[in-house]
C-alpha atoms as a PDB file:
ATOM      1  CA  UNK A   1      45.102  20.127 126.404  1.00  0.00           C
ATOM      2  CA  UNK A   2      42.297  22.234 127.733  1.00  0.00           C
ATOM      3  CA  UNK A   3      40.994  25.737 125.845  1.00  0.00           C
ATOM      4  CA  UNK A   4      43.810  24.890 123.864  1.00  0.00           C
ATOM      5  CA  UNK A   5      42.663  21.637 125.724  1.00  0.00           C
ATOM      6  CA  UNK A   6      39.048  23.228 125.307  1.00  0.00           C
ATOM      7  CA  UNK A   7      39.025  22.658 123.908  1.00  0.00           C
ATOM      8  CA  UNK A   8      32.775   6.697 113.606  1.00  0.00           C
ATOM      9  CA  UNK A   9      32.529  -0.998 109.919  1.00  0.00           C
ATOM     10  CA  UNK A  10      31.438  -1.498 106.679  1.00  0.00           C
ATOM     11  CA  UNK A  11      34.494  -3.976 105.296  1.00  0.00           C
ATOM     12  CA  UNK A  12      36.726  -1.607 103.659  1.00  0.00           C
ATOM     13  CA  UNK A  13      38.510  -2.854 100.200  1.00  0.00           C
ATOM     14  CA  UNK A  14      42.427  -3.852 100.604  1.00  0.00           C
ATOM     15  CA  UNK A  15      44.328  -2.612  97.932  1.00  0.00           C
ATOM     16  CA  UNK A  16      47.278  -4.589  96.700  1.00  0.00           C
ATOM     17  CA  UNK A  17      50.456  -3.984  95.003  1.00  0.00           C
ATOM     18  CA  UNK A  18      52.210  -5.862  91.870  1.00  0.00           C
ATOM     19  CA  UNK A  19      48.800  -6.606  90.131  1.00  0.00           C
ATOM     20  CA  UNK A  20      49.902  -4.779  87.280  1.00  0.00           C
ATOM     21  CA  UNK A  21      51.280  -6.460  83.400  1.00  0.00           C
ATOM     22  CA  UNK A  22      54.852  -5.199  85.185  1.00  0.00           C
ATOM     23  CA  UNK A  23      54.399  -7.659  88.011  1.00  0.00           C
ATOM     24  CA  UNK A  24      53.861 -10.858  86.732  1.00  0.00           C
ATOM     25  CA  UNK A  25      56.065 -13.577  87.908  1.00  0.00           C
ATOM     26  CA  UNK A  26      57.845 -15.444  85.762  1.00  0.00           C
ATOM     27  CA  UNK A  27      56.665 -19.280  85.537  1.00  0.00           C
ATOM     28  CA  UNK A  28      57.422 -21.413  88.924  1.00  0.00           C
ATOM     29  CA  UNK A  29      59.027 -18.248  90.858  1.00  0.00           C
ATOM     30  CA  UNK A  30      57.555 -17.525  93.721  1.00  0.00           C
ATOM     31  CA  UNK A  31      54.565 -15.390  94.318  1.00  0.00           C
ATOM     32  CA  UNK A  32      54.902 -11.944  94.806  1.00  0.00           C
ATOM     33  CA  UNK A  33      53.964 -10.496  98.840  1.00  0.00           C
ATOM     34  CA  UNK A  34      50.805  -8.824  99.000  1.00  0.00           C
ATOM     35  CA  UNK A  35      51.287  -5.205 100.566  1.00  0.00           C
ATOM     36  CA  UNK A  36      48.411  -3.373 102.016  1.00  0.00           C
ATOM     37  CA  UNK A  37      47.733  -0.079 100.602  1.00  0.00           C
ATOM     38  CA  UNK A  38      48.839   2.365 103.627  1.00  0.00           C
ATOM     39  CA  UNK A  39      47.803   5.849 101.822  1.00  0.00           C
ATOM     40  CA  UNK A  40      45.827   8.721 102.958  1.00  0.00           C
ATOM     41  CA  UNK A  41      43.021   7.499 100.437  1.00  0.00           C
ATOM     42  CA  UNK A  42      42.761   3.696 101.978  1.00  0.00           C
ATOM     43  CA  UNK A  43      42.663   5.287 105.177  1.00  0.00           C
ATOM     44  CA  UNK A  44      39.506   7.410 104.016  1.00  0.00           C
ATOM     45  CA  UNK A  45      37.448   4.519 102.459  1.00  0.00           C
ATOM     46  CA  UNK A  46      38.329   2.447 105.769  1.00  0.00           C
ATOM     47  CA  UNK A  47      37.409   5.441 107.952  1.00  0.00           C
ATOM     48  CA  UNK A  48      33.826   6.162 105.993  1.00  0.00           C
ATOM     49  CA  UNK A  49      33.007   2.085 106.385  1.00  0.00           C
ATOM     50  CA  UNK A  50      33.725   2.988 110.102  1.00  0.00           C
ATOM     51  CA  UNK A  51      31.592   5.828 110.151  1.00  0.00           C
ATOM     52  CA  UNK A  52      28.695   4.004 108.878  1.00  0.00           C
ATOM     53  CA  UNK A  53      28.333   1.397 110.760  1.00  0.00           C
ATOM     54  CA  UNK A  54      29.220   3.260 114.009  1.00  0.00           C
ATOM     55  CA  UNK A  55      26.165   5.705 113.107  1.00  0.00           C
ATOM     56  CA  UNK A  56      23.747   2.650 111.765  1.00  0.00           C
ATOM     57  CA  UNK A  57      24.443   1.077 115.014  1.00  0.00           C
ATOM     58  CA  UNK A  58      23.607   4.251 116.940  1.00  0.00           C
ATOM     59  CA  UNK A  59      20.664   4.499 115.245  1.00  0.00           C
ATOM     60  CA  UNK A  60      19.212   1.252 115.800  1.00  0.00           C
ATOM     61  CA  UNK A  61      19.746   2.269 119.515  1.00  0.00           C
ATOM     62  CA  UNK A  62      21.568  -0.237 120.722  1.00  0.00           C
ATOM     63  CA  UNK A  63      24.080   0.336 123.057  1.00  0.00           C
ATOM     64  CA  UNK A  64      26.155  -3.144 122.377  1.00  0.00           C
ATOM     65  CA  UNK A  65      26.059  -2.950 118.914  1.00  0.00           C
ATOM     66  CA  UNK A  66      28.254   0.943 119.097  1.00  0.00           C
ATOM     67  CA  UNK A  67      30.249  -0.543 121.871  1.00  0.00           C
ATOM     68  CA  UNK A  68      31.390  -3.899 118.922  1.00  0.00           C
ATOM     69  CA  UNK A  69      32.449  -1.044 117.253  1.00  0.00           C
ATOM     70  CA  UNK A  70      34.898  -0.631 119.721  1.00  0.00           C
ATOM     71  CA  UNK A  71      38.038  -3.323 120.399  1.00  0.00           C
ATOM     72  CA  UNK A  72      38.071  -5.571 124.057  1.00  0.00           C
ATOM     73  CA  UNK A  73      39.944  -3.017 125.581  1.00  0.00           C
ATOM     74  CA  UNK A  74      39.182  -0.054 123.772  1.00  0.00           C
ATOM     75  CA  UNK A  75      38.759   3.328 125.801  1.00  0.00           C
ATOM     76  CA  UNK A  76      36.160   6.266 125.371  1.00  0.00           C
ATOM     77  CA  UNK A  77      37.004   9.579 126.424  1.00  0.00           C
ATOM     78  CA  UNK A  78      34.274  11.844 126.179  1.00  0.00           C
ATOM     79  CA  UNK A  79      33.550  15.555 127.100  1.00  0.00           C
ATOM     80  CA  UNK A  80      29.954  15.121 128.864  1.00  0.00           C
ATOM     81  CA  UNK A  81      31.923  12.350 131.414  1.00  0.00           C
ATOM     82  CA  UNK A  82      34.443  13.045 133.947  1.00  0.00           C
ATOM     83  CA  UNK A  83      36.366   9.615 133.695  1.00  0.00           C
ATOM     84  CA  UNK A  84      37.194   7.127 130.874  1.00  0.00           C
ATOM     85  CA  UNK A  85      34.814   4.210 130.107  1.00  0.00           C
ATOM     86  CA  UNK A  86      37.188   0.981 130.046  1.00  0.00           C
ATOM     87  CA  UNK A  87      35.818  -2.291 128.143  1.00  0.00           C
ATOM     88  CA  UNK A  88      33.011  -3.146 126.202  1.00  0.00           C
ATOM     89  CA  UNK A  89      30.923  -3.844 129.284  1.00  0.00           C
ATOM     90  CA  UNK A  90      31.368  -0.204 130.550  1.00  0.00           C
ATOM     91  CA  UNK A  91      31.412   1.201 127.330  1.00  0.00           C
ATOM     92  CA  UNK A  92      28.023   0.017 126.354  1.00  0.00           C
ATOM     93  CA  UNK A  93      26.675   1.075 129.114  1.00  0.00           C
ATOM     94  CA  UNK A  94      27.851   4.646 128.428  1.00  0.00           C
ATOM     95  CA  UNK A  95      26.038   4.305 125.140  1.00  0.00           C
ATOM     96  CA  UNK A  96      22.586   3.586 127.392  1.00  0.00           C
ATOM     97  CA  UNK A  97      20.908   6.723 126.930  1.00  0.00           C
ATOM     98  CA  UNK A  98      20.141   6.360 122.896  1.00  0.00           C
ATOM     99  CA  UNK A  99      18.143   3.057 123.781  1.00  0.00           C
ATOM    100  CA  UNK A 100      15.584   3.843 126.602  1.00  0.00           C
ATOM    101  CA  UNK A 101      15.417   7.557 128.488  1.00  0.00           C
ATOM    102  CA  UNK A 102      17.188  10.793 128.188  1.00  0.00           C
ATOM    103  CA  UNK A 103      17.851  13.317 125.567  1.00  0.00           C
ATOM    104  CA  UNK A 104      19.823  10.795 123.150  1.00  0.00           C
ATOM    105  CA  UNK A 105      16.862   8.331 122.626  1.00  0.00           C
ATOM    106  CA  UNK A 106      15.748   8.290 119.065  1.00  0.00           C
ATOM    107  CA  UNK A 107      19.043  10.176 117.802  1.00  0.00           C
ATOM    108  CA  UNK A 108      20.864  10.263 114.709  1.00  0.00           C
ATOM    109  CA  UNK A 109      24.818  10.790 114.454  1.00  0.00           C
ATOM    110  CA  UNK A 110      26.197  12.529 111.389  1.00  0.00           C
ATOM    111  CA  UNK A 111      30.264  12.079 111.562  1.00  0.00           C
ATOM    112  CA  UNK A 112      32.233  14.220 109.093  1.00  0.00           C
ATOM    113  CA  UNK A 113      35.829  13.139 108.320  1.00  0.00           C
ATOM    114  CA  UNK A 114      38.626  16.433 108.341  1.00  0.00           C
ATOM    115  CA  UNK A 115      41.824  13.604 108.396  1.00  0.00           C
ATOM    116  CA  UNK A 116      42.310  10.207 108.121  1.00  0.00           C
ATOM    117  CA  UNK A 117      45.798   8.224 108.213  1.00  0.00           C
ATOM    118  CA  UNK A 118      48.029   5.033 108.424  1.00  0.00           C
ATOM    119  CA  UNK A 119      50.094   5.597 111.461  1.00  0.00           C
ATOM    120  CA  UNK A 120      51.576   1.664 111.050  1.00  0.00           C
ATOM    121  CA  UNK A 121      50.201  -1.067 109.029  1.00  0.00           C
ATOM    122  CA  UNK A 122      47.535  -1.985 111.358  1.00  0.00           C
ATOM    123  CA  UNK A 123      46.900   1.556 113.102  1.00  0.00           C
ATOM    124  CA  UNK A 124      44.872   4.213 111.513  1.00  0.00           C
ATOM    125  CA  UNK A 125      44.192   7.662 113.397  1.00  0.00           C
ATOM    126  CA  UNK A 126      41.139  10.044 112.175  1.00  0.00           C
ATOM    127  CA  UNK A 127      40.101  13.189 113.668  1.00  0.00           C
ATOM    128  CA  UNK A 128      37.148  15.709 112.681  1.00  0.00           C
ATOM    129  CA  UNK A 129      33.133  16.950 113.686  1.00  0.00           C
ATOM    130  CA  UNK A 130      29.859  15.342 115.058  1.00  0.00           C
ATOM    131  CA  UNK A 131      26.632  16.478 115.500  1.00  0.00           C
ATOM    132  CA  UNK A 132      23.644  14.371 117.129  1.00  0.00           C
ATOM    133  CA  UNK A 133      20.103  15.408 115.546  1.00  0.00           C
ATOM    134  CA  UNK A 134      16.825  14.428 116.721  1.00  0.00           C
ATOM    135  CA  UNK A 135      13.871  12.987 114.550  1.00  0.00           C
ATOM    136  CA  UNK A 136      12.972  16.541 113.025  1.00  0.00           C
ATOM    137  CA  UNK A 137      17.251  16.545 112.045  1.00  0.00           C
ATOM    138  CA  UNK A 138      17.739  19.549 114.709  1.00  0.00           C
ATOM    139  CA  UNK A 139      20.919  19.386 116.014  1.00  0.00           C
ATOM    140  CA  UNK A 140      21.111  18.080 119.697  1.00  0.00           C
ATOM    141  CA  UNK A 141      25.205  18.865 120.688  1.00  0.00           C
ATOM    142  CA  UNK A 142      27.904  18.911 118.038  1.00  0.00           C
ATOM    143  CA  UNK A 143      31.888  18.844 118.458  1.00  0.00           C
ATOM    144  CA  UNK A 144      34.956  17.281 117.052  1.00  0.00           C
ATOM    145  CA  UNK A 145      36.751  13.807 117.365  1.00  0.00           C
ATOM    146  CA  UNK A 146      40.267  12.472 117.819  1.00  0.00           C
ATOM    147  CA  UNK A 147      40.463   8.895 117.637  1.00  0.00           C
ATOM    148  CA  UNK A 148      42.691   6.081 117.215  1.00  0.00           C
ATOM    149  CA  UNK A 149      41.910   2.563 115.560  1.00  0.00           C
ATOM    150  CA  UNK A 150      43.181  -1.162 115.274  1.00  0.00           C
ATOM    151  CA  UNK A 151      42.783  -3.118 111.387  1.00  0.00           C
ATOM    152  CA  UNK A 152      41.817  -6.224 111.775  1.00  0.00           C
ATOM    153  CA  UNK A 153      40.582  -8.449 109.028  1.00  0.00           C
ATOM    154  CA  UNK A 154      39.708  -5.247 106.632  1.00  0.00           C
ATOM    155  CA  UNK A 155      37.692  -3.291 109.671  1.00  0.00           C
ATOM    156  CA  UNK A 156      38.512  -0.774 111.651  1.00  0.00           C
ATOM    157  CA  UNK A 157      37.587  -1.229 115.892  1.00  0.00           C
ATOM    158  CA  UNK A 158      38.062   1.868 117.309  1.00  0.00           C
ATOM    159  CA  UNK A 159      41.049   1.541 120.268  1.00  0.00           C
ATOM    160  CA  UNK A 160      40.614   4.954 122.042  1.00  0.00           C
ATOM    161  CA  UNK A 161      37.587   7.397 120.948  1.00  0.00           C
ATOM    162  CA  UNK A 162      38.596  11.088 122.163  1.00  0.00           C
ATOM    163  CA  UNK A 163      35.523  13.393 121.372  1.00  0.00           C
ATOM    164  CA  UNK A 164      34.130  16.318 123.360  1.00  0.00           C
ATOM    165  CA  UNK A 165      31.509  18.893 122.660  1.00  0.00           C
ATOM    166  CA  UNK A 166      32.021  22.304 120.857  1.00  0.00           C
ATOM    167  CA  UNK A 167      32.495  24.089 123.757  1.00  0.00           C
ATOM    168  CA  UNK A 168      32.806  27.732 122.223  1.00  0.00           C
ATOM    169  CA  UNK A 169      29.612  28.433 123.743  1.00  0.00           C
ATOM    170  CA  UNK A 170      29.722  27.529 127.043  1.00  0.00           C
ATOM    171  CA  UNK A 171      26.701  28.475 129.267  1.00  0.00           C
ATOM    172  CA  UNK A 172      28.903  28.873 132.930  1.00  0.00           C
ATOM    173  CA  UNK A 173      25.723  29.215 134.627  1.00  0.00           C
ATOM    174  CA  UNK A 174      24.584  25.953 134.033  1.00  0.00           C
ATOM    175  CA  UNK A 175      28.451  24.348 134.745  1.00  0.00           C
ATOM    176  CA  UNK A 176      29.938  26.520 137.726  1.00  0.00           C
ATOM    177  CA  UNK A 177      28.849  24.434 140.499  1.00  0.00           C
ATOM    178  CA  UNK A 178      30.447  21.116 138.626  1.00  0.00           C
ATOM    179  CA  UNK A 179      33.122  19.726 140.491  1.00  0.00           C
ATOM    180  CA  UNK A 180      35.722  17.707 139.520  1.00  0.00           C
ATOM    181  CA  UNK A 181      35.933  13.818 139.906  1.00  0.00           C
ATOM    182  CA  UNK A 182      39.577  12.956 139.880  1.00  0.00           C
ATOM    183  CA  UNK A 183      40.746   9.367 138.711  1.00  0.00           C
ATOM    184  CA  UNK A 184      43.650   7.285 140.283  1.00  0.00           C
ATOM    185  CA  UNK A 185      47.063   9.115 138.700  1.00  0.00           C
ATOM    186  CA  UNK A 186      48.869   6.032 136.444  1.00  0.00           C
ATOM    187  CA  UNK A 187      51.947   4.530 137.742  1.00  0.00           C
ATOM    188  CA  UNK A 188      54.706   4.258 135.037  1.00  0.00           C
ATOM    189  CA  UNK A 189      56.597   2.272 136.996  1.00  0.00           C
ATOM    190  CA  UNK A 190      59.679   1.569 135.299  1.00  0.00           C
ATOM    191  CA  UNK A 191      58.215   1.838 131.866  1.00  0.00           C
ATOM    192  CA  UNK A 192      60.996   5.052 129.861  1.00  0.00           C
ATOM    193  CA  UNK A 193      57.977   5.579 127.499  1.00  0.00           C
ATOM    194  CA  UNK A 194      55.866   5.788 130.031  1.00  0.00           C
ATOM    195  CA  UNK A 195      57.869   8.317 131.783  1.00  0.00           C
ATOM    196  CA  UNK A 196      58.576   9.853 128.637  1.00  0.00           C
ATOM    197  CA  UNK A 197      54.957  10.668 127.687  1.00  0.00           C
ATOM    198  CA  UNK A 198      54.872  12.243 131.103  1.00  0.00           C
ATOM    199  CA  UNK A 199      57.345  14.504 130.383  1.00  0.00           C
ATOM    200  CA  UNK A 200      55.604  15.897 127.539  1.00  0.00           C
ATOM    201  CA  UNK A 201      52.903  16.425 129.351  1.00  0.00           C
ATOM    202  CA  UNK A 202      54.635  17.950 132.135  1.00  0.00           C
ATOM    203  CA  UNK A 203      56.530  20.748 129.444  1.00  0.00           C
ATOM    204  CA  UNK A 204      53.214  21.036 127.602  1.00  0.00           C
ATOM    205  CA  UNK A 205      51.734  22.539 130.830  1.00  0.00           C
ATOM    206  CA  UNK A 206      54.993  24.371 131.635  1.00  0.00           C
ATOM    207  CA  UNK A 207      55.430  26.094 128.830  1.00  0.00           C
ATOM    208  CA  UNK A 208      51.659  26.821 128.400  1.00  0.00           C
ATOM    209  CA  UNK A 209      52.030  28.360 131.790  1.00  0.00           C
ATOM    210  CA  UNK A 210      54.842  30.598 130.621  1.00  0.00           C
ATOM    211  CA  UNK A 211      53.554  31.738 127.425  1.00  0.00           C
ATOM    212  CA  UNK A 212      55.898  29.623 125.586  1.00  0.00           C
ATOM    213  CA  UNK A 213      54.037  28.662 122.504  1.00  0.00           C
ATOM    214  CA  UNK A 214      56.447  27.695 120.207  1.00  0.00           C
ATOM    215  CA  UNK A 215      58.105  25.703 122.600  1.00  0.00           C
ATOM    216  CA  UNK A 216      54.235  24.025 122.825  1.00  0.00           C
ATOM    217  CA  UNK A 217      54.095  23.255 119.226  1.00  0.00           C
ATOM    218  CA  UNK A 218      57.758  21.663 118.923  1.00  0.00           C
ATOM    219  CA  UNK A 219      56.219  19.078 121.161  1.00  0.00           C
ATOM    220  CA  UNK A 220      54.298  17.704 118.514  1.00  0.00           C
ATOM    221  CA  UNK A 221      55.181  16.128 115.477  1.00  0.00           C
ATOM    222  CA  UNK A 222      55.770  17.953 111.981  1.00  0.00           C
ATOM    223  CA  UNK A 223      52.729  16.519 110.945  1.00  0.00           C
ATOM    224  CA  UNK A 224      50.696  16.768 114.259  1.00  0.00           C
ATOM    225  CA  UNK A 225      46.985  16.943 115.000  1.00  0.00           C
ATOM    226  CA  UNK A 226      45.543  19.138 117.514  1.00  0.00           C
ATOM    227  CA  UNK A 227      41.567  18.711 118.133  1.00  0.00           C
ATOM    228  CA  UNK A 228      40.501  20.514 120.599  1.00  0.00           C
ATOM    229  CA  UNK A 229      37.137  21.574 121.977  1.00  0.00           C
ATOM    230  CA  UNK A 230      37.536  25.490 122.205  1.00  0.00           C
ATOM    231  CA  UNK A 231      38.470  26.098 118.977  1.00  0.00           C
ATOM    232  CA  UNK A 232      36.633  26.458 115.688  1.00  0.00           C
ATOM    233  CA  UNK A 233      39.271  24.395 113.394  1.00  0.00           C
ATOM    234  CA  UNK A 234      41.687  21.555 113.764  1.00  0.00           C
ATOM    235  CA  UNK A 235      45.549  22.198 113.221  1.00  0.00           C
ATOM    236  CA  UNK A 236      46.761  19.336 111.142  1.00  0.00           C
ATOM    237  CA  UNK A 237      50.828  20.068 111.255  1.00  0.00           C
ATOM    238  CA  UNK A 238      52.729  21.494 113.591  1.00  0.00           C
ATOM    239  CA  UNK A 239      52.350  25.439 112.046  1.00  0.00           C
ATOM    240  CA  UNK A 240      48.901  24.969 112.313  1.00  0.00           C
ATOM    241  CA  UNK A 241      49.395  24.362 116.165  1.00  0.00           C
ATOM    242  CA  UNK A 242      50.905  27.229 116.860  1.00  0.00           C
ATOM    243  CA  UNK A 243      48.575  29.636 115.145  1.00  0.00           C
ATOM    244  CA  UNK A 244      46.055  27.244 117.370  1.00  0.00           C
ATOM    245  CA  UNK A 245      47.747  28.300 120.729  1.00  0.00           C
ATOM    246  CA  UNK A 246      47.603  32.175 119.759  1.00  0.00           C
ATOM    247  CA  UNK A 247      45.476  34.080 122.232  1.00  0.00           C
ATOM    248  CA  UNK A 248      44.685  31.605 124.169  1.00  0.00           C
ATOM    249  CA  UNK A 249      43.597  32.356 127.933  1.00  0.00           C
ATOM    250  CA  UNK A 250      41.576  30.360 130.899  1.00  0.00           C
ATOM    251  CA  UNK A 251      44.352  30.215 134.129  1.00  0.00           C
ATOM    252  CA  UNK A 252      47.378  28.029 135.278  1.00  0.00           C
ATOM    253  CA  UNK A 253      46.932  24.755 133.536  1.00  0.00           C
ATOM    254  CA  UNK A 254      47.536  21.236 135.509  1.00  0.00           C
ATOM    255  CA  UNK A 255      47.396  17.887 133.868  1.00  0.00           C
ATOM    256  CA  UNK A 256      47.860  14.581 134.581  1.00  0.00           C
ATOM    257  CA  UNK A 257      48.340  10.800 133.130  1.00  0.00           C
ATOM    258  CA  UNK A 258      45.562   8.586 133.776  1.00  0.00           C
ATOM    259  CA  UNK A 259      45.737   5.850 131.301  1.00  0.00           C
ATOM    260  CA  UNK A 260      48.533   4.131 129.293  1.00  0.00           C
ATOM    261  CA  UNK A 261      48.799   1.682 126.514  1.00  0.00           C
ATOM    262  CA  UNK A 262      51.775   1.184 124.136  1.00  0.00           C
ATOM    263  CA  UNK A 263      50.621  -0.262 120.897  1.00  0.00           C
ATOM    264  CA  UNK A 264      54.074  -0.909 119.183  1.00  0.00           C
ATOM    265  CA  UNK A 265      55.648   0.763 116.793  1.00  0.00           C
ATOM    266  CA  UNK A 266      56.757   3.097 119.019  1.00  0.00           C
ATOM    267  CA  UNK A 267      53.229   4.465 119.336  1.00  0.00           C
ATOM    268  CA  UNK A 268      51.569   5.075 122.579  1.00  0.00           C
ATOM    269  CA  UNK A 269      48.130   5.882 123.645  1.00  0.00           C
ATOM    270  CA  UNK A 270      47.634   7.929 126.873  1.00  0.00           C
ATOM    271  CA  UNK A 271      44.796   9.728 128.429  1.00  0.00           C
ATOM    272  CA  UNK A 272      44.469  12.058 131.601  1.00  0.00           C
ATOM    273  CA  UNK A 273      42.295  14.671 132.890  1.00  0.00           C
ATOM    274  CA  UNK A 274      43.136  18.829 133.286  1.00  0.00           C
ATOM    275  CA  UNK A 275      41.913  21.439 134.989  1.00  0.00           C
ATOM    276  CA  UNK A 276      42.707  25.668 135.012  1.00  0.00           C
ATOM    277  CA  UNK A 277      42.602  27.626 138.135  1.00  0.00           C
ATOM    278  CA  UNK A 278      41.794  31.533 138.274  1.00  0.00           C
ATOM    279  CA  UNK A 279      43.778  34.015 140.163  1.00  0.00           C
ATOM    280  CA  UNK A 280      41.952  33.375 143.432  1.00  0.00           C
ATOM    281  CA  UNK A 281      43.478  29.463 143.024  1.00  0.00           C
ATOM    282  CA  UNK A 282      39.855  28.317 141.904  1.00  0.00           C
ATOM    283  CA  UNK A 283      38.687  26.012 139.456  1.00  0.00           C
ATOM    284  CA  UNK A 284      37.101  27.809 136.541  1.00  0.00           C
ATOM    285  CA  UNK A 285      37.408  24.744 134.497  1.00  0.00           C
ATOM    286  CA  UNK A 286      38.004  21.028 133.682  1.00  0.00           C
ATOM    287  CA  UNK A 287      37.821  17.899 131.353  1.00  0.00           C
ATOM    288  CA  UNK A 288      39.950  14.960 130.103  1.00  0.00           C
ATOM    289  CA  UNK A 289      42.662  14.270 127.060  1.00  0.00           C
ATOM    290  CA  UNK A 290      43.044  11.439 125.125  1.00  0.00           C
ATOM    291  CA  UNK A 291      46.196  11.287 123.045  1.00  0.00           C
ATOM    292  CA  UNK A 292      48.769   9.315 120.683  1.00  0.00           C
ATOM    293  CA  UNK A 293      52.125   9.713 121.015  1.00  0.00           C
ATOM    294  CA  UNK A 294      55.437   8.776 119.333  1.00  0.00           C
ATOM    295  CA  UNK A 295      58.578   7.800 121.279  1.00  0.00           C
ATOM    296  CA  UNK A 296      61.905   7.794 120.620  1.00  0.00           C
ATOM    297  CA  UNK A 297      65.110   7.789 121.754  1.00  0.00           C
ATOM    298  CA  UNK A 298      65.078  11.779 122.152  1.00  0.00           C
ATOM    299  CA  UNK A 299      61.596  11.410 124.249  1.00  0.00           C
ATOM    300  CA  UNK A 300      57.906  11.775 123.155  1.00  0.00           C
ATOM    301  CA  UNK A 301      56.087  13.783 120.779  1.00  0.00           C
ATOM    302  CA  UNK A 302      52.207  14.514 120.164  1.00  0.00           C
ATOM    303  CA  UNK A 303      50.469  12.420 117.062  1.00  0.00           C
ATOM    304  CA  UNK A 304      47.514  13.592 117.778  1.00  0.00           C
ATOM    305  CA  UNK A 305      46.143  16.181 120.700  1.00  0.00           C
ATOM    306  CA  UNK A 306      42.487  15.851 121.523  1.00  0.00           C
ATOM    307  CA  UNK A 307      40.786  17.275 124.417  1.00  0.00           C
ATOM    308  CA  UNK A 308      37.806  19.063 125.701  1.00  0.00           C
ATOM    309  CA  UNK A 309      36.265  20.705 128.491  1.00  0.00           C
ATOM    310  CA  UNK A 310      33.569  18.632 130.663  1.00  0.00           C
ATOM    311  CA  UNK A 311      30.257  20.279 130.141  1.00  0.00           C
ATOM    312  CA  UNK A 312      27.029  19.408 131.793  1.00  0.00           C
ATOM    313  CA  UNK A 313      24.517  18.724 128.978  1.00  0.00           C
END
């Protein structure tokens, strides 16, 4: 969540089971149930369909046609903004700049795909690298992606988009004087999964603080993601977290819950923002998380990490 946090539908095919000779039904019993196809390869075909469209739509520059892409009260988290965009309305409108003005007008996407995977029959979760070209395919900004998605009807709508610019060249000139607009903190209320997302976020930033990285990592799951903006590669199990979290340095890390949405399943999303102060108490940086999380009667682990630094572009 920060340096260690420093740190896109065409209709997809359904696969179906018992079409084989093996299957057939003898006459007048009933019909055998139709089960979707939940593996890592169904999730790929669904998550390229995705991609394309996301990137047509982009490219057309239109601004409602990416934010369709998204679900009614899907979420973007992204590293060049300091809060979430809530909605379609507000999303959209966070998409203006590739239609008239700015440096994203007359852009291309290109959306490379490191993981892709059924989290519960009607949940998929994807995470890998962007870049944004201009006309002459230079690349504007590139980074990676975490995000989280709702099948409906054979497309994926994207519920929570968690992407944030490579930020392992960071000109600090050009970002020391940002300062940091806080949201509202979220109120769990008397929500336990609420409360115990919280508390994985609350020992993810103590044991950061004390060095305690394999403490870090057994907050995930065995097969977690981590996608974060400082780092080159993304750790796709919970090993490959820990050798993530390995020299990692930037001050005392704070975080905190800004968002909340469970989704079933015992599968939450959650987003927040971060920040690290230096030695002097100052801010020396800043950005926002956007995670999925699995609960349980023992509390919450990490599904998927993905955060980033806010950078001024």
């Amino acid at each position: 969540m920060k340096n260690y946090f420093w740190g896109v539908g065409l209709v997809a095919l359904l696969a179906f089971s018992g079409c084989g000779s093996d299957s057939v039904n003898p006459p007048g019993s009933p019909s055998a149930p139709a089960t979707l196809d939940l593996s890592a390869e169904s999730a790929r075909v669904l998550m390229d369909g995705f991609s394309n469209s996301f990137s047509a739509a982009w490219s057309d520059g239109s601004p409602e046609g990416v934010a369709d892409m998204f679900t009614d009260d899907g979420v973007r988290i992204v590293g060049n903004a300091q809060v979430s965009f809530n909605g379609k309305d507000e999303i959209a409108a966070s998409f203006a700049e590739i239609a008239t003005g700015g440096a994203l007008q007359q852009t291309h996407v290109d959306i490379t795909t490191t993981d892709a995977r059924f989290v519960a029959e009607d949940l998929v979760i994807g995470c890998g690298t962007w870049r944004i070209m201009n006309t002459s395919d230079e690349v504007v900004m590139d980074g990676k992606w975490g995000n989280t998605y709702r099948l409906a009807n054979g497309e994926l709508r994207m519920l929570m988009e968690s992407a944030y610019q490579s930020a392992t060249d960071v000109d600090e000139e050009a970002n020391v004087a940002a300062v940091q607009e806080m949201q509202a903190d979220w109120d769990c209320g008397d929500s336990e999964t609420c409360a115990q997302v919280e508390a994985n976020v609350a020992a993810f930033v103590s044991n950061f603080n004390t060095n305690n990285l394999e403490n870090i990592s057994m907050l995930f799951r065995a097969d977690g993601i981590r996608t974060v903006s400082a780092l080159p590669e993304i750790a796709l199990d919970r090993a490959g977290v820990l050798k993530s979290l390995q020299g990692e340095e930037g001050g005392a890390l704070s975080a905190e819950l800004k968002g909340f949405k469970d989704l079933g399943n015992n599968l939450v999303l959650a987003h927040g923002q971060w920040n690290t102060e230096g030695s002097e108490g100052e801010i020396v940086a800043f950005g926002q998380w956007g995670n999925l999380f699995e609960t349980s009667e023992s509390g919450a682990l990490l599904v998927m990490e993905s955060a980033g630094r806010f950078l001024i572009d």
